[in-house]
PDB file of N, CA and C in Angstrom:
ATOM      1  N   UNK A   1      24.936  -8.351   3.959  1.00  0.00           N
ATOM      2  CA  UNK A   1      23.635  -8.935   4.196  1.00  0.00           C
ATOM      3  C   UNK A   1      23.692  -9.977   5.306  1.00  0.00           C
ATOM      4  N   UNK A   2      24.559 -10.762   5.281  1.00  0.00           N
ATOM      5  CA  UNK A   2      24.959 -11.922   6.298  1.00  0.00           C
ATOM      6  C   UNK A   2      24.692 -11.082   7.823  1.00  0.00           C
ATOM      7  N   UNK A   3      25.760 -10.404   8.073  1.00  0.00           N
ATOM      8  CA  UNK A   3      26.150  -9.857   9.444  1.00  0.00           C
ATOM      9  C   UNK A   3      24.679  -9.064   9.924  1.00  0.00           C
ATOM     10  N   UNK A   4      24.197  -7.827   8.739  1.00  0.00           N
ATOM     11  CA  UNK A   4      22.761  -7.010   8.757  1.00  0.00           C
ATOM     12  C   UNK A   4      21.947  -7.414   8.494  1.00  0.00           C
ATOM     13  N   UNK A   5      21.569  -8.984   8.856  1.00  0.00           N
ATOM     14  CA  UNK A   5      20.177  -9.586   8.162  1.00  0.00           C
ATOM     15  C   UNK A   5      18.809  -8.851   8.878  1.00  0.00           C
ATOM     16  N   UNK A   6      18.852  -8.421   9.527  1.00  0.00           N
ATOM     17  CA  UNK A   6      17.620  -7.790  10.194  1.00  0.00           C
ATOM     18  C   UNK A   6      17.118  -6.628   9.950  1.00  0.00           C
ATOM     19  N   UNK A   7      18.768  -5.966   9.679  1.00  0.00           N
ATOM     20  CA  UNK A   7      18.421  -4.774   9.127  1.00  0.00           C
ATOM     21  C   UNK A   7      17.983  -3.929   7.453  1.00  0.00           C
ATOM     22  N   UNK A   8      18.229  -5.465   6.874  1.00  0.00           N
ATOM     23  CA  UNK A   8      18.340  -5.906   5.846  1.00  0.00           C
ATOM     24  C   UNK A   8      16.835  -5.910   4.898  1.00  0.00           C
ATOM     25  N   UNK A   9      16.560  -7.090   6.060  1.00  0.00           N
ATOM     26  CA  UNK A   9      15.216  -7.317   6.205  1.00  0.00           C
ATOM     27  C   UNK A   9      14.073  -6.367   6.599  1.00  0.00           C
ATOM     28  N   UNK A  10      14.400  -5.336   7.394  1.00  0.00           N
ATOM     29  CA  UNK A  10      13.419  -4.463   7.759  1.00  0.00           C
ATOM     30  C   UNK A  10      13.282  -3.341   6.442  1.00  0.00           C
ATOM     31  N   UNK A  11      14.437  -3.150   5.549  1.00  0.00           N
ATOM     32  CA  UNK A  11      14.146  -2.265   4.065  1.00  0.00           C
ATOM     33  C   UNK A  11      13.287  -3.074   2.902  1.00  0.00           C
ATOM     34  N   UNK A  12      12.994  -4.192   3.027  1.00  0.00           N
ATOM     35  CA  UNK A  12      12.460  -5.194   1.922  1.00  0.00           C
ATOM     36  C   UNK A  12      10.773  -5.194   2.252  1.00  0.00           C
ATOM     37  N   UNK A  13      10.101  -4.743   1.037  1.00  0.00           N
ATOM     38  CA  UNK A  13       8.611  -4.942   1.092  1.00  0.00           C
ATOM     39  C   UNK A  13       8.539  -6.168   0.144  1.00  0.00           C
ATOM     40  N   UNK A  14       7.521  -6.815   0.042  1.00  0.00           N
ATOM     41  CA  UNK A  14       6.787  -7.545  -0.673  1.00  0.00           C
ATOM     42  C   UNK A  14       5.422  -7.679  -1.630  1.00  0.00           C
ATOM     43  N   UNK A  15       5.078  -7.830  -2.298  1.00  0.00           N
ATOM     44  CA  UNK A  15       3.631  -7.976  -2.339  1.00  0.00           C
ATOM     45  C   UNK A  15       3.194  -9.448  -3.272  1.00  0.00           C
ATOM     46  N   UNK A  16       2.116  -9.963  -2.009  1.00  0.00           N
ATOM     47  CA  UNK A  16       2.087 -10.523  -2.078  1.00  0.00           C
ATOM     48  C   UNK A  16       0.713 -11.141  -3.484  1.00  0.00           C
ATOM     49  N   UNK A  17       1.017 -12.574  -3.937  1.00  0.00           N
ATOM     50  CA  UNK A  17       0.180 -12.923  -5.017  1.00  0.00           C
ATOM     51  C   UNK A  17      -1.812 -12.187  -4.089  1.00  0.00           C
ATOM     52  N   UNK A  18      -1.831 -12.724  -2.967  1.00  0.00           N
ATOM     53  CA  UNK A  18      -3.337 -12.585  -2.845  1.00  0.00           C
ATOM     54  C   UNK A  18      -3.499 -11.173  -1.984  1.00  0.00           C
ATOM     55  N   UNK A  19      -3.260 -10.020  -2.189  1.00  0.00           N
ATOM     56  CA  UNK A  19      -3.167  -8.988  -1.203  1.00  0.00           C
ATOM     57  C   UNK A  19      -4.116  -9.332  -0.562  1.00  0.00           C
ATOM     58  N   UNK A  20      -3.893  -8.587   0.264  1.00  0.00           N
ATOM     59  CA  UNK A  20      -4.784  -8.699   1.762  1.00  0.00           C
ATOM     60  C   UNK A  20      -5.112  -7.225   2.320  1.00  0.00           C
ATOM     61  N   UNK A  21      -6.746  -6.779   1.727  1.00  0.00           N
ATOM     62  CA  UNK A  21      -6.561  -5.366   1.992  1.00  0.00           C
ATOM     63  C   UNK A  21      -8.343  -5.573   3.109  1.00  0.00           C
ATOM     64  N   UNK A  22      -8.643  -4.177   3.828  1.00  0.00           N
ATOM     65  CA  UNK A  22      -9.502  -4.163   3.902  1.00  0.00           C
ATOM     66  C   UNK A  22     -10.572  -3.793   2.771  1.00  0.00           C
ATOM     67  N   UNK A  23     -11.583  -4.656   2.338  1.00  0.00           N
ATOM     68  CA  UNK A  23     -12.302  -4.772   1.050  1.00  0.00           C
ATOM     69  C   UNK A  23     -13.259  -3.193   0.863  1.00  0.00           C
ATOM     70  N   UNK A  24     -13.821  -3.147   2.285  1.00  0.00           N
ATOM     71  CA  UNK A  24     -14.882  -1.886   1.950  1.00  0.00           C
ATOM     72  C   UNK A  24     -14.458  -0.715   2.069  1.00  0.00           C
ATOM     73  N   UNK A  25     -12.630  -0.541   2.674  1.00  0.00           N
ATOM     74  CA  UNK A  25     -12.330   0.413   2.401  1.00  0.00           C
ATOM     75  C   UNK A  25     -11.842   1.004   0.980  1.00  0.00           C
ATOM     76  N   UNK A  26     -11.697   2.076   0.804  1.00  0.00           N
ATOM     77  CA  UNK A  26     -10.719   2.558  -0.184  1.00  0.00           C
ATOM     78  C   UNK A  26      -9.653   2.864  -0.109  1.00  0.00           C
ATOM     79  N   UNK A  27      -8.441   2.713  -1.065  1.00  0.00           N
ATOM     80  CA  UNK A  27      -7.457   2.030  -1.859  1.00  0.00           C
ATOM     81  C   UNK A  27      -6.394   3.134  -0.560  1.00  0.00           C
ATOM     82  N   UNK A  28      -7.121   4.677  -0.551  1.00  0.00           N
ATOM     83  CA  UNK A  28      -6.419   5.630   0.329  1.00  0.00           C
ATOM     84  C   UNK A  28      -6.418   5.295   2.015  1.00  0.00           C
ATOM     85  N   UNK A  29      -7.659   4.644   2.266  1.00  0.00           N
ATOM     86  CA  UNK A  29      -7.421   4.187   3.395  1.00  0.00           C
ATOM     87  C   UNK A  29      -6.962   3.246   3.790  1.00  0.00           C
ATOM     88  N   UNK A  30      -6.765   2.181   2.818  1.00  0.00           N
ATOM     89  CA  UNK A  30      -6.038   0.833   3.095  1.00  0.00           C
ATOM     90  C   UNK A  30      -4.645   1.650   3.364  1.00  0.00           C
ATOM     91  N   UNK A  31      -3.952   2.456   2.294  1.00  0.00           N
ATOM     92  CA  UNK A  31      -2.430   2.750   2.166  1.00  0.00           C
ATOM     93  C   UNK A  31      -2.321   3.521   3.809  1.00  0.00           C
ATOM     94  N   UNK A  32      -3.245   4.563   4.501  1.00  0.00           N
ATOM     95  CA  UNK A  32      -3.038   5.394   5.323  1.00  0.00           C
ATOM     96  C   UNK A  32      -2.685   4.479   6.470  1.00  0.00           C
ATOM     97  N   UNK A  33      -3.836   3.286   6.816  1.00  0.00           N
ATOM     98  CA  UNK A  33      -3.671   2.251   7.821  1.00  0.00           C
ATOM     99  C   UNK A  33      -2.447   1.590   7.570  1.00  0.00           C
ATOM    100  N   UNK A  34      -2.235   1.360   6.265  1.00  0.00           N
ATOM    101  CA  UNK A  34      -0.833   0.528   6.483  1.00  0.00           C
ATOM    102  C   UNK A  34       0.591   1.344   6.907  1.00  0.00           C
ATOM    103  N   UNK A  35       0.439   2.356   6.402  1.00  0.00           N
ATOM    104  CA  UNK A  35       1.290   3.504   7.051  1.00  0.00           C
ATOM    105  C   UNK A  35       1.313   3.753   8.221  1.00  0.00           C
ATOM    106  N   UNK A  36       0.054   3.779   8.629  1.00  0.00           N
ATOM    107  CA  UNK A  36       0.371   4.312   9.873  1.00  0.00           C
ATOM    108  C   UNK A  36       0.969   3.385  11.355  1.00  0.00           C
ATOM    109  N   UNK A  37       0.484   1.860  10.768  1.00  0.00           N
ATOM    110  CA  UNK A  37       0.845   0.886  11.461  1.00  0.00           C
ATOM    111  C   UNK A  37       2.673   0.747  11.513  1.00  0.00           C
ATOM    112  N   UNK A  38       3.145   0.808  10.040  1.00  0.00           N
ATOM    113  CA  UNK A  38       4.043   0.678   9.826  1.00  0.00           C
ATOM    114  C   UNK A  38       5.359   1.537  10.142  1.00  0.00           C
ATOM    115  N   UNK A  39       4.836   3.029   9.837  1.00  0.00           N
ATOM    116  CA  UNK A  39       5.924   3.995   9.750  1.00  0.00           C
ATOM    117  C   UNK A  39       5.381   4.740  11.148  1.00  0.00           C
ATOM    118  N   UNK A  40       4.317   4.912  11.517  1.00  0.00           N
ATOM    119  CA  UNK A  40       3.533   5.835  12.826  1.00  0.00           C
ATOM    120  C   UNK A  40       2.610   6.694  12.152  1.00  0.00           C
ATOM    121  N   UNK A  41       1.487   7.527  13.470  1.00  0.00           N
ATOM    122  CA  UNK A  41       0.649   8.132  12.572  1.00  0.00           C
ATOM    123  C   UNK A  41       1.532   9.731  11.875  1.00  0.00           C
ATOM    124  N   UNK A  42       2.947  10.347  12.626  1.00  0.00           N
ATOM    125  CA  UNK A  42       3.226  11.376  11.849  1.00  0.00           C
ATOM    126  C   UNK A  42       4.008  11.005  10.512  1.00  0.00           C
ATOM    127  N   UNK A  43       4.376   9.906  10.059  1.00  0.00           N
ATOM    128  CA  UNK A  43       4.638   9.860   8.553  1.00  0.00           C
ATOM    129  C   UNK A  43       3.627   9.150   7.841  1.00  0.00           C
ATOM    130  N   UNK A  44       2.642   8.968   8.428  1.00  0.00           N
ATOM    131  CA  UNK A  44       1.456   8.138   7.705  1.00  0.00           C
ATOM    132  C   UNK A  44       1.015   8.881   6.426  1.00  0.00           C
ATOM    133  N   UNK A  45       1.245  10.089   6.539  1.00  0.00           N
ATOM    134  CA  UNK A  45       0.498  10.665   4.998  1.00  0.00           C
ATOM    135  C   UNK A  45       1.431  10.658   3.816  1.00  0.00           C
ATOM    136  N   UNK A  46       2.515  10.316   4.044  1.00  0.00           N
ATOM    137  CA  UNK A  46       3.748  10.290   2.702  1.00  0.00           C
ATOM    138  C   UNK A  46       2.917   9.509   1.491  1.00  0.00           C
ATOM    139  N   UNK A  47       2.531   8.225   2.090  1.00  0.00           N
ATOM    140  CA  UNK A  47       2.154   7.328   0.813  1.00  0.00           C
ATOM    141  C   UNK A  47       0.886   7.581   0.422  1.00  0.00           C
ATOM    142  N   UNK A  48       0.433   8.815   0.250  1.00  0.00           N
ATOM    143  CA  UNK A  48      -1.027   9.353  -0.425  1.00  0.00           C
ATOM    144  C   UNK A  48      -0.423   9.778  -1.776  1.00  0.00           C
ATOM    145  N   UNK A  49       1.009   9.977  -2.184  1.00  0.00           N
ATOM    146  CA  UNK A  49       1.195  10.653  -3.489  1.00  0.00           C
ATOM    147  C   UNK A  49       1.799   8.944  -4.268  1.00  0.00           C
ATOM    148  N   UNK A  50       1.597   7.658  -4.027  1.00  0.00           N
ATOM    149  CA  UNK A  50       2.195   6.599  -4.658  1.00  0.00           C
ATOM    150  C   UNK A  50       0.665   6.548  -5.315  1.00  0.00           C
ATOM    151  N   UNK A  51      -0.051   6.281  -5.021  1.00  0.00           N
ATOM    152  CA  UNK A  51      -1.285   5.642  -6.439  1.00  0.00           C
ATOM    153  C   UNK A  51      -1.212   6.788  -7.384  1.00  0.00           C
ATOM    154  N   UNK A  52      -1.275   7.618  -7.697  1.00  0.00           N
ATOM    155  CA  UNK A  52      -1.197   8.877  -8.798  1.00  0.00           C
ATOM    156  C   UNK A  52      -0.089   8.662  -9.634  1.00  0.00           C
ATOM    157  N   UNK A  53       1.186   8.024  -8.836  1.00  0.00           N
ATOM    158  CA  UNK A  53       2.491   7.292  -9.924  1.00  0.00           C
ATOM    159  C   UNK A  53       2.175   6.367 -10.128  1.00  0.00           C
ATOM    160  N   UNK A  54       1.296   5.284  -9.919  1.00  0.00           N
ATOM    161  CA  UNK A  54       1.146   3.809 -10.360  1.00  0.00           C
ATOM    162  C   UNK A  54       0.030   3.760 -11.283  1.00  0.00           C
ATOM    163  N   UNK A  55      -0.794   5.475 -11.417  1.00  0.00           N
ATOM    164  CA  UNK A  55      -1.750   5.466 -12.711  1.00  0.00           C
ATOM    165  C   UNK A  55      -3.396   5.327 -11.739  1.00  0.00           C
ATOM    166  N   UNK A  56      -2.928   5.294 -10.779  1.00  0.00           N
ATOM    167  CA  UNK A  56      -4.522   5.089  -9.795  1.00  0.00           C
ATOM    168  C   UNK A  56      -5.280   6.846  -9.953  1.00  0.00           C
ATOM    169  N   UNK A  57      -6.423   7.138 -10.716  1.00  0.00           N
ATOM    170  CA  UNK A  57      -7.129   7.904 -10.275  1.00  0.00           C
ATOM    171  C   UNK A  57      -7.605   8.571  -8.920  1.00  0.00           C
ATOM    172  N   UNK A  58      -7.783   9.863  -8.932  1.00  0.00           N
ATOM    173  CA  UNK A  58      -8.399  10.345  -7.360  1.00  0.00           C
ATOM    174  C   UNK A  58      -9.816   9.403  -7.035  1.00  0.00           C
ATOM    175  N   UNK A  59     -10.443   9.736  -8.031  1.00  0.00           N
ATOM    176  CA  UNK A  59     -11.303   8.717  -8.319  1.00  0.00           C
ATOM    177  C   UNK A  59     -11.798   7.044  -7.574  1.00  0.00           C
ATOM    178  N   UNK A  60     -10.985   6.316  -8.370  1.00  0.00           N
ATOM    179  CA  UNK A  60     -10.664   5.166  -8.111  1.00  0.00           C
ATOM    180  C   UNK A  60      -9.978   5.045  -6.563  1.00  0.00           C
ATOM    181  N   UNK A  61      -8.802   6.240  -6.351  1.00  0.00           N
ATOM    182  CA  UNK A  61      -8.763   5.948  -4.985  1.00  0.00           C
ATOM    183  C   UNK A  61      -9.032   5.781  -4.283  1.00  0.00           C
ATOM    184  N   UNK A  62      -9.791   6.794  -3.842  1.00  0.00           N
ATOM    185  CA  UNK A  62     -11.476   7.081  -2.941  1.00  0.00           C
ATOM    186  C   UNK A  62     -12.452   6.125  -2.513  1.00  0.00           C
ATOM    187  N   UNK A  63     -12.751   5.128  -4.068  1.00  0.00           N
ATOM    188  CA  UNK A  63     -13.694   3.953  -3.657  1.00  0.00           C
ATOM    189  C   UNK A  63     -13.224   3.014  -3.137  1.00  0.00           C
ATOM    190  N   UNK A  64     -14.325   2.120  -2.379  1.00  0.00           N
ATOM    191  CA  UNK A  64     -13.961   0.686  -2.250  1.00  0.00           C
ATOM    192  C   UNK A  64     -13.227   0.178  -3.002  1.00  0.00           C
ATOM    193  N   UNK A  65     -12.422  -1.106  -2.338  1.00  0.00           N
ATOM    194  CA  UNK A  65     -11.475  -1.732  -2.932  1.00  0.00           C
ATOM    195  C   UNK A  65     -12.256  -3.153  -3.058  1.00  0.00           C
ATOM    196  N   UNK A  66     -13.076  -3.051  -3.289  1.00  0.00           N
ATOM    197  CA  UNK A  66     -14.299  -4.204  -3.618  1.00  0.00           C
ATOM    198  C   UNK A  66     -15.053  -3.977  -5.142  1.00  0.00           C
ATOM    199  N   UNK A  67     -14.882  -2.797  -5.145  1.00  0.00           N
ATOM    200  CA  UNK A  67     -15.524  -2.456  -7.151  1.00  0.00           C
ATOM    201  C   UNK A  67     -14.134  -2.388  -7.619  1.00  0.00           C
ATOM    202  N   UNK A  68     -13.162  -2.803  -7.340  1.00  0.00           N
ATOM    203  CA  UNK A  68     -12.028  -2.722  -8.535  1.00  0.00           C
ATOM    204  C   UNK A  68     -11.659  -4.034  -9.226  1.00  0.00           C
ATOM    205  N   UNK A  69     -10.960  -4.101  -9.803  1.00  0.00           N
ATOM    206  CA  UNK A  69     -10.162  -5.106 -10.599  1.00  0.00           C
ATOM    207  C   UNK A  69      -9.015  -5.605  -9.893  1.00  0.00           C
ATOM    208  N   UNK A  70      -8.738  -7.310  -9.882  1.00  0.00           N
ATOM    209  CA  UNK A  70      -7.750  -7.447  -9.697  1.00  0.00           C
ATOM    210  C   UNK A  70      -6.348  -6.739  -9.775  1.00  0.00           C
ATOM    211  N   UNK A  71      -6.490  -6.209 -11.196  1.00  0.00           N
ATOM    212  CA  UNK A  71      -5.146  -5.409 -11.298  1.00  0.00           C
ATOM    213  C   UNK A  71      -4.637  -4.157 -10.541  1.00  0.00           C
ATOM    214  N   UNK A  72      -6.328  -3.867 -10.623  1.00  0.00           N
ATOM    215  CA  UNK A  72      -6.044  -2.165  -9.518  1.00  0.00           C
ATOM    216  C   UNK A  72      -5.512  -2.591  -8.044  1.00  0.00           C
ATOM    217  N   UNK A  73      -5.868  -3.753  -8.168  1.00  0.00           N
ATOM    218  CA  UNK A  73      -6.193  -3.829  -6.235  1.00  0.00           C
ATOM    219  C   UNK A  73      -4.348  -4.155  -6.489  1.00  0.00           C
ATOM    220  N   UNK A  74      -3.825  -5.067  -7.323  1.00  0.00           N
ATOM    221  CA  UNK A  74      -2.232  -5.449  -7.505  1.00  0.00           C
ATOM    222  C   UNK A  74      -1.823  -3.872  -7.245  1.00  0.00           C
ATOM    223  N   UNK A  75      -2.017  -2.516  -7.931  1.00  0.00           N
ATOM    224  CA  UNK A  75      -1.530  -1.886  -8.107  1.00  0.00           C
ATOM    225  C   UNK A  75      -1.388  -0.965  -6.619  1.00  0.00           C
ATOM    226  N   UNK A  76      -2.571  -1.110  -5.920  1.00  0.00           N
ATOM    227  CA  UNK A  76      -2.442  -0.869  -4.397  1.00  0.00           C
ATOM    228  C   UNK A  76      -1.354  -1.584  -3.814  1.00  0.00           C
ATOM    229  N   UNK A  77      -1.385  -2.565  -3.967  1.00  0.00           N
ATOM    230  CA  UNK A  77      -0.562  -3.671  -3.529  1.00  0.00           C
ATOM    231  C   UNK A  77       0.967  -2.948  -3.276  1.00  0.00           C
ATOM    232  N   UNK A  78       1.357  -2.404  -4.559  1.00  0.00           N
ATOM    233  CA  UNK A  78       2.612  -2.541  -4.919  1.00  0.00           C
ATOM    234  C   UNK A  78       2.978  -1.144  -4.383  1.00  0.00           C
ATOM    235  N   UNK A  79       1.582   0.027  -4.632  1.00  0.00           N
ATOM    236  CA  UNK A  79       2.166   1.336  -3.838  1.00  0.00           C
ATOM    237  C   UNK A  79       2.147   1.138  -2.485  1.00  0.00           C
ATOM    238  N   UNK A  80       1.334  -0.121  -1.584  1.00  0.00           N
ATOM    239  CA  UNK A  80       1.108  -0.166  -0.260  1.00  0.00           C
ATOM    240  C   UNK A  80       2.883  -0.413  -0.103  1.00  0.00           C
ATOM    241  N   UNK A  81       3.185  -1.369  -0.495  1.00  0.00           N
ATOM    242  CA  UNK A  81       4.972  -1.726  -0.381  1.00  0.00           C
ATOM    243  C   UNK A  81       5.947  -0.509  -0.479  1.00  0.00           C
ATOM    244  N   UNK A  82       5.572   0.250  -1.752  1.00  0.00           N
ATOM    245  CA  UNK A  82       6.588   1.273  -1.501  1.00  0.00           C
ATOM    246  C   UNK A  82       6.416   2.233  -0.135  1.00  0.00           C
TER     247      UNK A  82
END
């Protein structure tokens, strides 16, 4: 870790206490933008199958991230990281 701190650092997500999403989007488009910023737009679609493991509905995905619950929006949170 000492010598690879950068590289170290570039495998480590976070999430943070107050996420920070766009509100009127939905939960799929927050994850796609963050993907795509992050990884580029040809691996941007990988993280469409993480909310369906964290218990997120197609449903729920779809909508705004402004009619959910704190917890849902945590639960974006945590698939946006993976």
């Amino acid at each position: 870790m000492v010598r690879e701190e950068l590289r170290v650092k570039q495998m480590i997500n976070r999430v943070s206490v107050d996420a920070a999403f766009f509100k009127k989007l939905s939960p799929m488009e927050n994850l796609l933008y963050a993907a795509s910023v992050r990884l580029g737009a040809r691996e941007s679609t990988s993280g469409a199958r993480h909310p369906r493991r964290l218990g997120i509905s197609k449903k729920v995905a779809l909508a705004p991230m402004e009619h959910m619950s704190r917890g849902m929006q945590q639960k974006v949170a945590v698939s946006r990281a993976l």
